[in-house]
N, C-alpha and C. Protein backbone atom coordinates (compact mmCIF):
# COMPACT_ATOMS: atom_id res chain seq x y z
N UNK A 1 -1.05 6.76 -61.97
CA UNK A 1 -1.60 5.74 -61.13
C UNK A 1 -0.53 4.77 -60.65
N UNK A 2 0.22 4.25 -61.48
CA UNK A 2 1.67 3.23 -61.19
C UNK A 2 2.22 3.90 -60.04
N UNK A 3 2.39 5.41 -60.16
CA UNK A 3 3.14 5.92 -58.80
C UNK A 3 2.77 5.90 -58.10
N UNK A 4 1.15 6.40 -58.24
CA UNK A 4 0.44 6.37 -56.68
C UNK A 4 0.64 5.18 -55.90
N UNK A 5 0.64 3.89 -56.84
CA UNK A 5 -0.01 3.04 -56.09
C UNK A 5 1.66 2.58 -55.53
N UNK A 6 2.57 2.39 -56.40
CA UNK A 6 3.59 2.17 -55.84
C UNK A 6 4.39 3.26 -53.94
N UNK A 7 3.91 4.45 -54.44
CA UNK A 7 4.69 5.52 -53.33
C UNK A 7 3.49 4.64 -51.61
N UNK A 8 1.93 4.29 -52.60
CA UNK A 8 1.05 3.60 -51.26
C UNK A 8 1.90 2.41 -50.95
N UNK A 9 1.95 1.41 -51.35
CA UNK A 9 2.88 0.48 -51.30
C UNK A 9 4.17 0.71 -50.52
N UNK A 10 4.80 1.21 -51.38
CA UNK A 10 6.45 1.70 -49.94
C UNK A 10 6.37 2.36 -48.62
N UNK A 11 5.23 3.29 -48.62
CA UNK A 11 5.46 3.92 -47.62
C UNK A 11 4.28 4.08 -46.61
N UNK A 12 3.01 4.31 -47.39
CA UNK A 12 1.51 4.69 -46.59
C UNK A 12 0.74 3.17 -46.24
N UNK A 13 1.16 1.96 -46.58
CA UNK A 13 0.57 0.72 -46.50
C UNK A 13 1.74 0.05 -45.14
N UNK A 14 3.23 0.39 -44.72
CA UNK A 14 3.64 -0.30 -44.31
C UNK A 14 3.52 0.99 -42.61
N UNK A 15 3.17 1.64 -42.80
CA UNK A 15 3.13 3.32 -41.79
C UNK A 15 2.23 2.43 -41.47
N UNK A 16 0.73 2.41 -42.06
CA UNK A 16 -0.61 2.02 -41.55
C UNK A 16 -1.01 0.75 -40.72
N UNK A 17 0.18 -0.38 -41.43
CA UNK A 17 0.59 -2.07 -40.48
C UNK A 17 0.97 -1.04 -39.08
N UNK A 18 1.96 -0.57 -39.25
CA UNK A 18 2.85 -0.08 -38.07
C UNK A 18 1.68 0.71 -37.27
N UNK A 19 1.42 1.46 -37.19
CA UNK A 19 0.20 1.75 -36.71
C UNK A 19 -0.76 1.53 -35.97
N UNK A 20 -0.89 0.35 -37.01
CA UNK A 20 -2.11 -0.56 -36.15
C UNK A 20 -1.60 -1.58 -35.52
N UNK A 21 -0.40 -2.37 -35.66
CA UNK A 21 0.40 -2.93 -34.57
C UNK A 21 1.00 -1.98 -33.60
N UNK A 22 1.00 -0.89 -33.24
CA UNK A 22 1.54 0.02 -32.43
C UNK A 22 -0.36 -0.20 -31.17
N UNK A 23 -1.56 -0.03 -31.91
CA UNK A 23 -2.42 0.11 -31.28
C UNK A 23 -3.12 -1.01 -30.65
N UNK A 24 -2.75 -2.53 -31.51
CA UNK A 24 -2.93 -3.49 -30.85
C UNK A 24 -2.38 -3.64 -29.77
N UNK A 25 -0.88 -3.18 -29.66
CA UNK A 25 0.33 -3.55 -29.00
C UNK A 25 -0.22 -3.11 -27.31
N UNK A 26 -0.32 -1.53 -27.74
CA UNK A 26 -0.79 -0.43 -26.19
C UNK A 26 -1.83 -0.97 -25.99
N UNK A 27 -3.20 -1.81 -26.74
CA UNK A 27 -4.50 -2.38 -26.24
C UNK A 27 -3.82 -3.03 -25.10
N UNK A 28 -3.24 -4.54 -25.70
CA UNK A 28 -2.91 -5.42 -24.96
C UNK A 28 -2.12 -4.97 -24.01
N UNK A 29 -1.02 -4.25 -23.66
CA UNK A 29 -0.45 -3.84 -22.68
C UNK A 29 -1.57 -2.89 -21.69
N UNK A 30 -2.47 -2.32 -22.15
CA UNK A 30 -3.61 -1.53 -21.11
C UNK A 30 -4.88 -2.59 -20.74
N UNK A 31 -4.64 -3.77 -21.36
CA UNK A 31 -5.56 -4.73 -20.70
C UNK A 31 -5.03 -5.36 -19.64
N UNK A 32 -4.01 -5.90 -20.13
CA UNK A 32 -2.77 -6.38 -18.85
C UNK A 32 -2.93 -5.81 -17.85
N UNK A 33 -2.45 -4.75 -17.66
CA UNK A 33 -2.28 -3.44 -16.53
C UNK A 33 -3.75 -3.79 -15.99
N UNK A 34 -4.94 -3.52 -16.39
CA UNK A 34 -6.08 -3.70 -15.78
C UNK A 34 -6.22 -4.94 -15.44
N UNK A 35 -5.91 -5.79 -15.88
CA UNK A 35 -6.20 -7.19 -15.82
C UNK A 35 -5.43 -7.63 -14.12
N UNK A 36 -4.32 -6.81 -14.01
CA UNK A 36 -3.21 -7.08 -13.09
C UNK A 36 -3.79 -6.14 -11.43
N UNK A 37 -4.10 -5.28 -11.87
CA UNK A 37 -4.50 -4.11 -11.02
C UNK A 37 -5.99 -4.68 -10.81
N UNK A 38 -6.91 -5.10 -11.10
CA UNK A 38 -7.87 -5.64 -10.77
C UNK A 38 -7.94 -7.12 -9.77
N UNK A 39 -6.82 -8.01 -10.28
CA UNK A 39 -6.24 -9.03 -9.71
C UNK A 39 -5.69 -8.95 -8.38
N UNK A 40 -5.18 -7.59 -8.27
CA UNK A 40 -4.22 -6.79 -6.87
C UNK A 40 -5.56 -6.57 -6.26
N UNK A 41 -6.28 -6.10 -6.73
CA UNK A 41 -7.57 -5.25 -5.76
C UNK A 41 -7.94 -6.13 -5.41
N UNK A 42 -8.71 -7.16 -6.49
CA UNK A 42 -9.40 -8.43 -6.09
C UNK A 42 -8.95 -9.13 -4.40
N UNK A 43 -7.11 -9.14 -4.62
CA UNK A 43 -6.66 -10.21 -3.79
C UNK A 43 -6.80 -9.44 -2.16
N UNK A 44 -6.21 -8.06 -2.31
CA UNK A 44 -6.51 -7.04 -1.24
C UNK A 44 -7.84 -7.33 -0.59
N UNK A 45 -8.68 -7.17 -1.45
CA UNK A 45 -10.33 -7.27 -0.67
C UNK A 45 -10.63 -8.73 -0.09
N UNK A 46 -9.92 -9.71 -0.79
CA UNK A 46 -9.49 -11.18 -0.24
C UNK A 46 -9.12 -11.16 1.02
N UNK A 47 -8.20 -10.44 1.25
CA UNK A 47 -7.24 -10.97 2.11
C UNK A 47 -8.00 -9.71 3.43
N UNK A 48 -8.39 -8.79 3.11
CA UNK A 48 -9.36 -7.92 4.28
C UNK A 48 -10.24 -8.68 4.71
N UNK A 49 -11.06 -9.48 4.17
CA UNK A 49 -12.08 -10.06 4.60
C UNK A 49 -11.81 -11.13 5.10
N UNK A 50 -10.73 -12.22 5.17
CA UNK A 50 -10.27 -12.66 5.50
C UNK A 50 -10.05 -12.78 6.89
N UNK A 51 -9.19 -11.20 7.33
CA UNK A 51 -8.72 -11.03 8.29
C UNK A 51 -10.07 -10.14 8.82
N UNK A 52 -11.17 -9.93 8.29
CA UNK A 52 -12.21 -9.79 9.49
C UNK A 52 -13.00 -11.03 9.97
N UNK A 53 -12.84 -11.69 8.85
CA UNK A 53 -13.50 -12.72 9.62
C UNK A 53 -12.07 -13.49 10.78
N UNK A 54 -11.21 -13.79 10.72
CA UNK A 54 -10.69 -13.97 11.65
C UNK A 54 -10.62 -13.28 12.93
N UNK A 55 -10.88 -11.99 12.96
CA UNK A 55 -10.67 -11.17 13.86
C UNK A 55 -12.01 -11.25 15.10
N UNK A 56 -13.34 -11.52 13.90
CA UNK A 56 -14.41 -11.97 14.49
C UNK A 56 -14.74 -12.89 15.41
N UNK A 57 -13.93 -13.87 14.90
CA UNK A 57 -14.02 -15.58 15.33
C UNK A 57 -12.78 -15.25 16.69
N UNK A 58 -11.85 -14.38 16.73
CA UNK A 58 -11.26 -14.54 17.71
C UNK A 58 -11.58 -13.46 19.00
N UNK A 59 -12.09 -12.29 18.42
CA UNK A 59 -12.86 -11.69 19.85
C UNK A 59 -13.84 -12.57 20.07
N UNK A 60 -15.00 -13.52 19.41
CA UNK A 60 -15.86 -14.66 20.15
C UNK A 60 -14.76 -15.03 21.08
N UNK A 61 -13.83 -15.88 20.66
CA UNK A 61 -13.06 -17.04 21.49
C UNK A 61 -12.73 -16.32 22.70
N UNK A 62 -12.17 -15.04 22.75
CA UNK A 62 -11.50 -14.67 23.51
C UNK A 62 -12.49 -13.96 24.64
N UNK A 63 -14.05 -13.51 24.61
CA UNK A 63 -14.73 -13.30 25.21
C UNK A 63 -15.36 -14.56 26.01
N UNK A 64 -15.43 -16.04 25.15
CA UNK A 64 -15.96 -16.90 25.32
C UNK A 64 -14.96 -17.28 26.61
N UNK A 65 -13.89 -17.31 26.55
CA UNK A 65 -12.49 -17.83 27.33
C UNK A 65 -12.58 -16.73 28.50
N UNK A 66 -13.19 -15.47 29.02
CA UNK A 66 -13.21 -14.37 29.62
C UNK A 66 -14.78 -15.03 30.81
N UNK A 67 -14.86 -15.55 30.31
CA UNK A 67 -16.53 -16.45 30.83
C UNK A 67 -16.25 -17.00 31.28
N UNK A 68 -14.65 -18.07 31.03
CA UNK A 68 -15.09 -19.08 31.74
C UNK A 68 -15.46 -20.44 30.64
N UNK A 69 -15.40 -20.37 29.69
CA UNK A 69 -16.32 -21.13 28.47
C UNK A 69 -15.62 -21.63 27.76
N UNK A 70 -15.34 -22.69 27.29
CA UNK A 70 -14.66 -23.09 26.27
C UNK A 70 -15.34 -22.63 24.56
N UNK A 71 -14.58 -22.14 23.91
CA UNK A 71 -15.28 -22.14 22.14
C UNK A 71 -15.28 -23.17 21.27
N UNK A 72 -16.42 -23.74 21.63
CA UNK A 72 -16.80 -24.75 20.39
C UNK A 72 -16.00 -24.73 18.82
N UNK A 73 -16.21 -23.24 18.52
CA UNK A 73 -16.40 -22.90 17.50
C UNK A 73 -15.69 -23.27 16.83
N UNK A 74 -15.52 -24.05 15.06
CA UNK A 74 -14.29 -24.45 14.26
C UNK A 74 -13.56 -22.74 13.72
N UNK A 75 -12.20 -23.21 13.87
CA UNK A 75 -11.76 -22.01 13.08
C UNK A 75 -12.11 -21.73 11.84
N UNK A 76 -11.89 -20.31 11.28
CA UNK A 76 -12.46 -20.01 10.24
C UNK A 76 -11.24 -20.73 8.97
N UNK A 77 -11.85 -20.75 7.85
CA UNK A 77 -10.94 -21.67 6.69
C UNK A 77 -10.16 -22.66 7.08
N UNK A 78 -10.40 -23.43 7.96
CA UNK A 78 -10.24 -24.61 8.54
C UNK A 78 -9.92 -25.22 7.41
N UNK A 79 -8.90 -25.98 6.80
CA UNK A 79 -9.19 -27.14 5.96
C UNK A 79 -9.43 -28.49 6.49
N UNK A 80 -10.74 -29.03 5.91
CA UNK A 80 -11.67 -29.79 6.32
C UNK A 80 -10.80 -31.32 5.47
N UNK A 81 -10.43 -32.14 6.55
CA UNK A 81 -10.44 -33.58 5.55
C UNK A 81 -10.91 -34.32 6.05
């Protein structure tokens, strides 16, 4: 028993830390990655919609201006003070 528990001790107890800090380690690095890549997509679909709504607001203007008409309209994400 002294050996067993000692050979667990030196070698099968400090393998098993390692291990499981090896699996925490790749968690956190594969949350990251998602965390980051979701953040990218997120900002992509941001920034598309963005530019449709601008694109919107400026064929108005530019049809409105084809009339003859001035466009009321405020630009889009205007910052308002």
């Amino acid at each position: 028993m002294v050996l067993a528990d000692w050979l667990r001790a030196k070698y099968v107890t400090p393998l098993q830390e390692q291990r499981k800090a090896e699996r925490e380690r790749r968690r956190a690095e594969e949350y990251a990655e998602g965390f980051a890549e979701g953040h990218a997509q997120g900002y992509a679909e941001g920034i598309a919609e963005a530019n449709r709504v601008w694109r919107a607001w400026n064929r108005r203007r530019m049809e409105a201006e084809e009339r003859g008409e001035t466009c009321n309209e405020p630009e889009p994400y205007q910052d308002e003070e």
